[in-house]
C-alpha atoms as a PDB file:
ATOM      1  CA  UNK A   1     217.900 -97.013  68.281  1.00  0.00           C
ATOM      2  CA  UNK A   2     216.549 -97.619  64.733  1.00  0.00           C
ATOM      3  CA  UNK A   3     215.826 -93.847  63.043  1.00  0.00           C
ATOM      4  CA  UNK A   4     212.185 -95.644  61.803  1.00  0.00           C
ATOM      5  CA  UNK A   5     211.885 -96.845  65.535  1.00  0.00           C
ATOM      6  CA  UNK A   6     212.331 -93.113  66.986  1.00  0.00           C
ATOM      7  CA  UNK A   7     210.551 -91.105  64.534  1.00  0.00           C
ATOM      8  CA  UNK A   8     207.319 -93.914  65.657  1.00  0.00           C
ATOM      9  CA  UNK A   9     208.118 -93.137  69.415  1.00  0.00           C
ATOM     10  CA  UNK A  10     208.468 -88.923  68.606  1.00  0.00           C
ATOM     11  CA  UNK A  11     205.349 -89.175  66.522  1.00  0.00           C
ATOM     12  CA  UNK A  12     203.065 -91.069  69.179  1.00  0.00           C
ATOM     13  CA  UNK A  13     204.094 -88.538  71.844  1.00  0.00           C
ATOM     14  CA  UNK A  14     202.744 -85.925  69.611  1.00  0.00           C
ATOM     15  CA  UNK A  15     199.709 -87.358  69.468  1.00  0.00           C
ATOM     16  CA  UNK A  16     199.379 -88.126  73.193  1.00  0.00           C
ATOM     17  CA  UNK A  17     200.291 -84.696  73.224  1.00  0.00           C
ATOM     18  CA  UNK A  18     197.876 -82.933  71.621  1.00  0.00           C
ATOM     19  CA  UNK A  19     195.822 -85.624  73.729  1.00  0.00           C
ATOM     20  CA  UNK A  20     196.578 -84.273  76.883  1.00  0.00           C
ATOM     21  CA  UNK A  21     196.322 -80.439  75.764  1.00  0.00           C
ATOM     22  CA  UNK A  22     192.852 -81.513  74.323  1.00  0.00           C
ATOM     23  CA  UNK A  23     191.707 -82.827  77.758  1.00  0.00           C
ATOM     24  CA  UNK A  24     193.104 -80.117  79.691  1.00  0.00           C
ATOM     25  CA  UNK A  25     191.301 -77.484  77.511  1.00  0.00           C
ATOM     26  CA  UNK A  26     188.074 -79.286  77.606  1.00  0.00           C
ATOM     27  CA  UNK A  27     188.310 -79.592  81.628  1.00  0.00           C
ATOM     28  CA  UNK A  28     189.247 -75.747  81.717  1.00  0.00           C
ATOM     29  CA  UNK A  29     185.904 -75.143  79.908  1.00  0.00           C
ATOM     30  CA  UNK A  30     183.900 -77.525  82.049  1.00  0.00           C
ATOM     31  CA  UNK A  31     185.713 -75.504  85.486  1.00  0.00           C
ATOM     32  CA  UNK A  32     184.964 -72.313  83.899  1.00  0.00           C
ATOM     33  CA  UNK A  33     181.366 -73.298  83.239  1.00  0.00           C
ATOM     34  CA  UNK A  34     180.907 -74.992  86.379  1.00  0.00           C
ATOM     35  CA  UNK A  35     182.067 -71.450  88.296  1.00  0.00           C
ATOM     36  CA  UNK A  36     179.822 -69.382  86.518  1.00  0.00           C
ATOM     37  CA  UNK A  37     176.867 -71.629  87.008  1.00  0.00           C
ATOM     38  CA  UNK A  38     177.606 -71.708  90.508  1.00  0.00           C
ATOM     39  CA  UNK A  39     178.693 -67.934  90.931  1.00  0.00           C
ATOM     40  CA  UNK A  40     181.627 -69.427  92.846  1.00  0.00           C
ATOM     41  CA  UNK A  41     182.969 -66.087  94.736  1.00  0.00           C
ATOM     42  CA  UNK A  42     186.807 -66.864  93.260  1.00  0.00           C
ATOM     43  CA  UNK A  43     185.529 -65.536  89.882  1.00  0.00           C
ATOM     44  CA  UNK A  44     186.167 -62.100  91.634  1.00  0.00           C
ATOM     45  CA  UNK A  45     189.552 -62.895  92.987  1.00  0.00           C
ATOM     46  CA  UNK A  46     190.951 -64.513  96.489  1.00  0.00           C
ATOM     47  CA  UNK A  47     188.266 -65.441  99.185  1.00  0.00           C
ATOM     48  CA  UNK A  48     189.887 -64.475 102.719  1.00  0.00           C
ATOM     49  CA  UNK A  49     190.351 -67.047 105.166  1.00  0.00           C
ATOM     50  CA  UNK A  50     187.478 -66.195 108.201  1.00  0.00           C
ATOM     51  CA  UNK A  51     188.676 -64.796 111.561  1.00  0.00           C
ATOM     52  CA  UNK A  52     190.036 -66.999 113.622  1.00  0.00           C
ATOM     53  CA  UNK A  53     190.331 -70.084 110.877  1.00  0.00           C
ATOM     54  CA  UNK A  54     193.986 -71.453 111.093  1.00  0.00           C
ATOM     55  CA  UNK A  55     195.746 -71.773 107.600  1.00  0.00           C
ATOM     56  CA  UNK A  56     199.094 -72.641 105.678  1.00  0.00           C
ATOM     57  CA  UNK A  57     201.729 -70.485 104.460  1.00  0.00           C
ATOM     58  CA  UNK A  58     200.914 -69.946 100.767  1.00  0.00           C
ATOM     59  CA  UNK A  59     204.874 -71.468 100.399  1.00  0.00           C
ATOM     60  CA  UNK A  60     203.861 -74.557 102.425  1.00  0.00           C
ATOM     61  CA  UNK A  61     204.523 -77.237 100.716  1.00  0.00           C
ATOM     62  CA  UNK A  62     202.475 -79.552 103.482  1.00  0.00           C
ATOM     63  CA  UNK A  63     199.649 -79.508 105.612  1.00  0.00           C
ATOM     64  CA  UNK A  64     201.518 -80.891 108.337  1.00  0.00           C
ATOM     65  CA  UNK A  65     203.667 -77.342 108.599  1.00  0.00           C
ATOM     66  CA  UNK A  66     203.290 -74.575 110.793  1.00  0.00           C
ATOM     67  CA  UNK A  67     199.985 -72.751 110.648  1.00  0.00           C
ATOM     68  CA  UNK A  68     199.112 -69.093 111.275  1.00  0.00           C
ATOM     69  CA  UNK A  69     196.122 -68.026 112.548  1.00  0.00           C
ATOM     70  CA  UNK A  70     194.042 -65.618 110.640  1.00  0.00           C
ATOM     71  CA  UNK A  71     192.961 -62.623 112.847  1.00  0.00           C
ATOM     72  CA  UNK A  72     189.680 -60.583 112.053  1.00  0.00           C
ATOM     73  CA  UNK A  73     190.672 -58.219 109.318  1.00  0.00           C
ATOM     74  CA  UNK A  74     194.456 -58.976 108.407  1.00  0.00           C
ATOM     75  CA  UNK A  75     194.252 -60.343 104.725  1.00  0.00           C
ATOM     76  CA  UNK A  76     196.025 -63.687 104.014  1.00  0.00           C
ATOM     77  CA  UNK A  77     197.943 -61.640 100.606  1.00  0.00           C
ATOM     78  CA  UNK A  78     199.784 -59.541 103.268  1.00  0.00           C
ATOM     79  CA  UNK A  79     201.659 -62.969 104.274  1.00  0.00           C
ATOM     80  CA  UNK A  80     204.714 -63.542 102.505  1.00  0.00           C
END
């Protein structure tokens, strides 16, 4: 490949860089915003599942895995 040719290519990826990093920034603020607004409850850390609700294992890496059922009391942190 042409040097001219990849110093083109390296220099648009930099911009669609700094793209991306833009958007991702600007949709962090709008989140953040959003959660505030709404005093969503994970602004003060995990929500527990609710007794009784069946969930994944935090490693799951599908829905269609085993679930465990959440018992009244028993935090979801404590599964590993």
């Amino acid at each position: 490949m042409a040097e001219g040719r990849l110093r083109e290519l390296l220099a648009r990826l930099r911009e669609h860089l700094s793209a991306g990093a833009a958007l991702r920034d600007e949709l962090s603020d709008r989140l953040d915003a959003w959660m505030r607004a709404t005093a969503d409850p994970l602004l003060d850390g995990p929500v527990p599942a609710p007794a009784g609700s069946l969930v994944n294992h935090p490693s799951a890496r599908s829905a269609e895995e085993q679930t465990l059922a959440i018992e009244a009391g028993a935090p979801l942190a404590g599964v590993a």
